[in-house]
C-alpha atoms as a PDB file:
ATOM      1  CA  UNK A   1     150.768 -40.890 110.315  1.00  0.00           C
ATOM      2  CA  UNK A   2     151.595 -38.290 113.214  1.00  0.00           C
ATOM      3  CA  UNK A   3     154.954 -36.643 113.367  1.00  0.00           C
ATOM      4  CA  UNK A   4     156.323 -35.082 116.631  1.00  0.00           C
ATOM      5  CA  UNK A   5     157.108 -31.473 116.861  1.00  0.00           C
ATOM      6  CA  UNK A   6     159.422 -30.339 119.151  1.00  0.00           C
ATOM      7  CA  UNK A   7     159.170 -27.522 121.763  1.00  0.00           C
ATOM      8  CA  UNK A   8     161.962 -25.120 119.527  1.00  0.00           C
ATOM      9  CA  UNK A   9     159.866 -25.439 116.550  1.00  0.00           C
ATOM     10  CA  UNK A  10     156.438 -24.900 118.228  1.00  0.00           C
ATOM     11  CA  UNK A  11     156.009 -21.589 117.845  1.00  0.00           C
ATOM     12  CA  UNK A  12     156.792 -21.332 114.490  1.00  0.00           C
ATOM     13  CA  UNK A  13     154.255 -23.805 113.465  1.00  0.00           C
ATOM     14  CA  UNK A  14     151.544 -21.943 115.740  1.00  0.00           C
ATOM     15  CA  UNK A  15     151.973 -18.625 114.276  1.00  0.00           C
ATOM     16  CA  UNK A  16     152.239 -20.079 110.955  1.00  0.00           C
ATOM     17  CA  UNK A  17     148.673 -21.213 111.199  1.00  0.00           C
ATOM     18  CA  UNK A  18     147.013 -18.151 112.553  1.00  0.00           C
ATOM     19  CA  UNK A  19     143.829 -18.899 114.681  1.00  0.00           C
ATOM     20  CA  UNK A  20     142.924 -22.398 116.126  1.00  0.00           C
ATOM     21  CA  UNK A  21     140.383 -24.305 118.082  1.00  0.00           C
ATOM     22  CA  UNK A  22     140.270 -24.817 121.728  1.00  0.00           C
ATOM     23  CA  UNK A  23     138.731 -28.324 122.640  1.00  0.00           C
ATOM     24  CA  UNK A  24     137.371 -28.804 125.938  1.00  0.00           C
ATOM     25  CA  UNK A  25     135.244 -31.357 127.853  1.00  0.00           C
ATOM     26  CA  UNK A  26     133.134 -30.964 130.739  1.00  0.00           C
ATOM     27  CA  UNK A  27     132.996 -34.182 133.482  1.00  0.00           C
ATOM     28  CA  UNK A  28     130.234 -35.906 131.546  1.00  0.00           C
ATOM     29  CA  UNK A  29     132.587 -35.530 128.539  1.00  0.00           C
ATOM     30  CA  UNK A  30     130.669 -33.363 126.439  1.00  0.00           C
ATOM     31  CA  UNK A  31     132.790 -31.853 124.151  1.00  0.00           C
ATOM     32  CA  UNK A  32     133.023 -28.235 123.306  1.00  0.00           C
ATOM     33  CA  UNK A  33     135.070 -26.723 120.435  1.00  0.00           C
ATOM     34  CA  UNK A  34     135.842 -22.869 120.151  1.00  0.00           C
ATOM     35  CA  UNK A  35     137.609 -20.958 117.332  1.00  0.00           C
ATOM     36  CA  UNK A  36     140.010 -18.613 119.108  1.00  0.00           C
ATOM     37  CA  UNK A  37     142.941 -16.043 118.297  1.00  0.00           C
ATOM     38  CA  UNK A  38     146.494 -17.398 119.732  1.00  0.00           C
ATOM     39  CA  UNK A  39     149.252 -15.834 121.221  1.00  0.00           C
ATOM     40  CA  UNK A  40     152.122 -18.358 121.705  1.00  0.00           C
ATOM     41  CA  UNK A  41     155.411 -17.607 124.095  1.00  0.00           C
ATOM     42  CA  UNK A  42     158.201 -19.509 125.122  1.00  0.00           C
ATOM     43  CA  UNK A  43     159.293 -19.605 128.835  1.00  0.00           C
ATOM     44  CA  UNK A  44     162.540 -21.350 128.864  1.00  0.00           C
ATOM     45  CA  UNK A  45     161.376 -24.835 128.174  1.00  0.00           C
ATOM     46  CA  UNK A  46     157.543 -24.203 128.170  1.00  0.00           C
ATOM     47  CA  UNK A  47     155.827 -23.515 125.478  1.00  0.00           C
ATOM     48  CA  UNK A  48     152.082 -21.714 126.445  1.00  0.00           C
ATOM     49  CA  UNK A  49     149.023 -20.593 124.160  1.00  0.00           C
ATOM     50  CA  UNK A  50     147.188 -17.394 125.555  1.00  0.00           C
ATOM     51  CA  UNK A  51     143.892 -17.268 123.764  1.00  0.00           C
ATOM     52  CA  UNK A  52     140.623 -14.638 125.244  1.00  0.00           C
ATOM     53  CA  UNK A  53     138.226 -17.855 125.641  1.00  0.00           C
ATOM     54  CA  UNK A  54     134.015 -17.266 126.216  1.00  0.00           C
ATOM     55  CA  UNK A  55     132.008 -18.245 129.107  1.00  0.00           C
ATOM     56  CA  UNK A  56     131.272 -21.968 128.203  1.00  0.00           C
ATOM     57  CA  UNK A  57     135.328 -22.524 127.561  1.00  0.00           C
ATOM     58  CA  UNK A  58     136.495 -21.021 130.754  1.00  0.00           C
ATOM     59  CA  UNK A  59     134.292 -22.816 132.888  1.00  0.00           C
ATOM     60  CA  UNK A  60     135.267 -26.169 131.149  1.00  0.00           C
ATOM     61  CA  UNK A  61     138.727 -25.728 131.501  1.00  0.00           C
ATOM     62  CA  UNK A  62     138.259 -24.412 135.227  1.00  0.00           C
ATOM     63  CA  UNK A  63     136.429 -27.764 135.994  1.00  0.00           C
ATOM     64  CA  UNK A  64     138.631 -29.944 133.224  1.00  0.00           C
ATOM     65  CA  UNK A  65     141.866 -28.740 132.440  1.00  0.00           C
ATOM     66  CA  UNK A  66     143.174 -31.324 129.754  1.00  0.00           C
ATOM     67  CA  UNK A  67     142.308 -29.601 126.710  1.00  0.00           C
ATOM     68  CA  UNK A  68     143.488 -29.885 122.875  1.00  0.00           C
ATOM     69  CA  UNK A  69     143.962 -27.306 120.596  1.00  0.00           C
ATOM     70  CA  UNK A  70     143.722 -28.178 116.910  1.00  0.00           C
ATOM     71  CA  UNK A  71     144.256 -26.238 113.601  1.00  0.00           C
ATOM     72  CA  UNK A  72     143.320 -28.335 110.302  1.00  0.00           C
ATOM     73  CA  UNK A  73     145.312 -29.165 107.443  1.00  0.00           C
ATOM     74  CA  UNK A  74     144.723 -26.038 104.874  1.00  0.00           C
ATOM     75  CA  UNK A  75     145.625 -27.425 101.429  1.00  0.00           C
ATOM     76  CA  UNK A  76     146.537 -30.446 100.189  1.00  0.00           C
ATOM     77  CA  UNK A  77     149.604 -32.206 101.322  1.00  0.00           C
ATOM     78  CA  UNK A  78     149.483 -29.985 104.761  1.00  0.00           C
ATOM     79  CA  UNK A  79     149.261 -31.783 108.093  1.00  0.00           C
ATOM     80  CA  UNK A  80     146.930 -30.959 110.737  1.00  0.00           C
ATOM     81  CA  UNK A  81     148.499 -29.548 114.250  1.00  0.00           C
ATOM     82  CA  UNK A  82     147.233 -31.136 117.255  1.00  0.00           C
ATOM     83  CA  UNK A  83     148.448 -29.815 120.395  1.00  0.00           C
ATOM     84  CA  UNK A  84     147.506 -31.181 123.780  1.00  0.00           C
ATOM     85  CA  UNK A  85     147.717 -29.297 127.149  1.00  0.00           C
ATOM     86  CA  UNK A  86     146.778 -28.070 130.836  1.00  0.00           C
ATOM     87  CA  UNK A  87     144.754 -25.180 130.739  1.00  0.00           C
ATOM     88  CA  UNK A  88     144.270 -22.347 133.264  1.00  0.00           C
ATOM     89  CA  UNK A  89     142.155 -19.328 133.589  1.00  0.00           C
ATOM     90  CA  UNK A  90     144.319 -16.185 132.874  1.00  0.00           C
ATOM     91  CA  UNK A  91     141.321 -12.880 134.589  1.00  0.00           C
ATOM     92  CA  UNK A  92     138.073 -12.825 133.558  1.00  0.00           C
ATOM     93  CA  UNK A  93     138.794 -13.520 129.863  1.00  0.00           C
ATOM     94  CA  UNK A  94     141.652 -15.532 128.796  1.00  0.00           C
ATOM     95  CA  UNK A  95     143.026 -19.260 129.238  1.00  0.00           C
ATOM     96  CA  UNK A  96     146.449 -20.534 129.265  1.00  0.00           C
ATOM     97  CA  UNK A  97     147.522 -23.830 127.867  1.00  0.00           C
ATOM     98  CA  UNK A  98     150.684 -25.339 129.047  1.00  0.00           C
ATOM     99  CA  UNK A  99     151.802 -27.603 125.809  1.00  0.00           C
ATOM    100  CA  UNK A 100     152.223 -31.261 126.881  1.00  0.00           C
ATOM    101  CA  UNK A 101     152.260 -33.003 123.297  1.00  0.00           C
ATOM    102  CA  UNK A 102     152.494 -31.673 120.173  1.00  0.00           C
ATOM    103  CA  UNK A 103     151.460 -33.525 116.504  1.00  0.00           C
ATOM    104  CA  UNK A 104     151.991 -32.876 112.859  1.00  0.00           C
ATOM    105  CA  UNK A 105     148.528 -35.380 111.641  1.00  0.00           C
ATOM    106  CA  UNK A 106     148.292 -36.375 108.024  1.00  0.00           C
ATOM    107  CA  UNK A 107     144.824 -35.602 106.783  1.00  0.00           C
ATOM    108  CA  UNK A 108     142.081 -38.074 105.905  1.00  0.00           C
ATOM    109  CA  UNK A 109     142.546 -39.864 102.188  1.00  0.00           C
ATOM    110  CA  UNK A 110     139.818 -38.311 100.288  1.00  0.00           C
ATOM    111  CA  UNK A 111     136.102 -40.462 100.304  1.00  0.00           C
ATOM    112  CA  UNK A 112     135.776 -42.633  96.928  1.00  0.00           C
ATOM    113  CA  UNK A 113     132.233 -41.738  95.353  1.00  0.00           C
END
């Protein structure tokens, strides 16, 4: 079950959570996943993510800017935070991602043994 979260209450849930991951995809769709610090900030309706980003992340979003940031459920009864975006290189260091979508995911039932 996903739950919407709106652009007011966005921030809130990012700095909540702390540090996330950065998924991105070159063009033969290999994925890459990076666990980065996030700054979040709010330009009138806009929510962004500023994150400092390696090498391998910052040439992925140059060449494929749909990315997804994700930060997993932390204890039981917690949601995931999925947060789709455009990204774009921000210097030699950092990447900005414009939010597009954001989703509250219910975590996996547990395996039976």
């Amino acid at each position: 079950m996903s739950i919407r979260v709106e652009r007011a209450d966005l921030p809130a849930e990012i700095v909540k959570r702390g540090a996330g991951f950065l998924l991105t995809s070159i063009m033969d769709s290999r994925p890459h996943a990076a666990h980065l610090q996030i700054e979040v900030a709010v330009e009138g309706d806009q929510v962004e993510i500023r994150t400092p980003a390696g090498r391998t992340s910052r040439a992925n979003c140059d060449m494929q800017p749909s990315v997804t940031m994700l930060w997993p459920a932390t204890s039981e009864g917690d949601h995931s935070l999925i947060v789709d975006g455009e990204a774009r290189l921000d210097g030699d260091s950092h990447v900005i991602v414009t939010v597009l979508n954001a989703i509250l995911h219910r975590p996996a039932p547990p395996a039976n043994p």
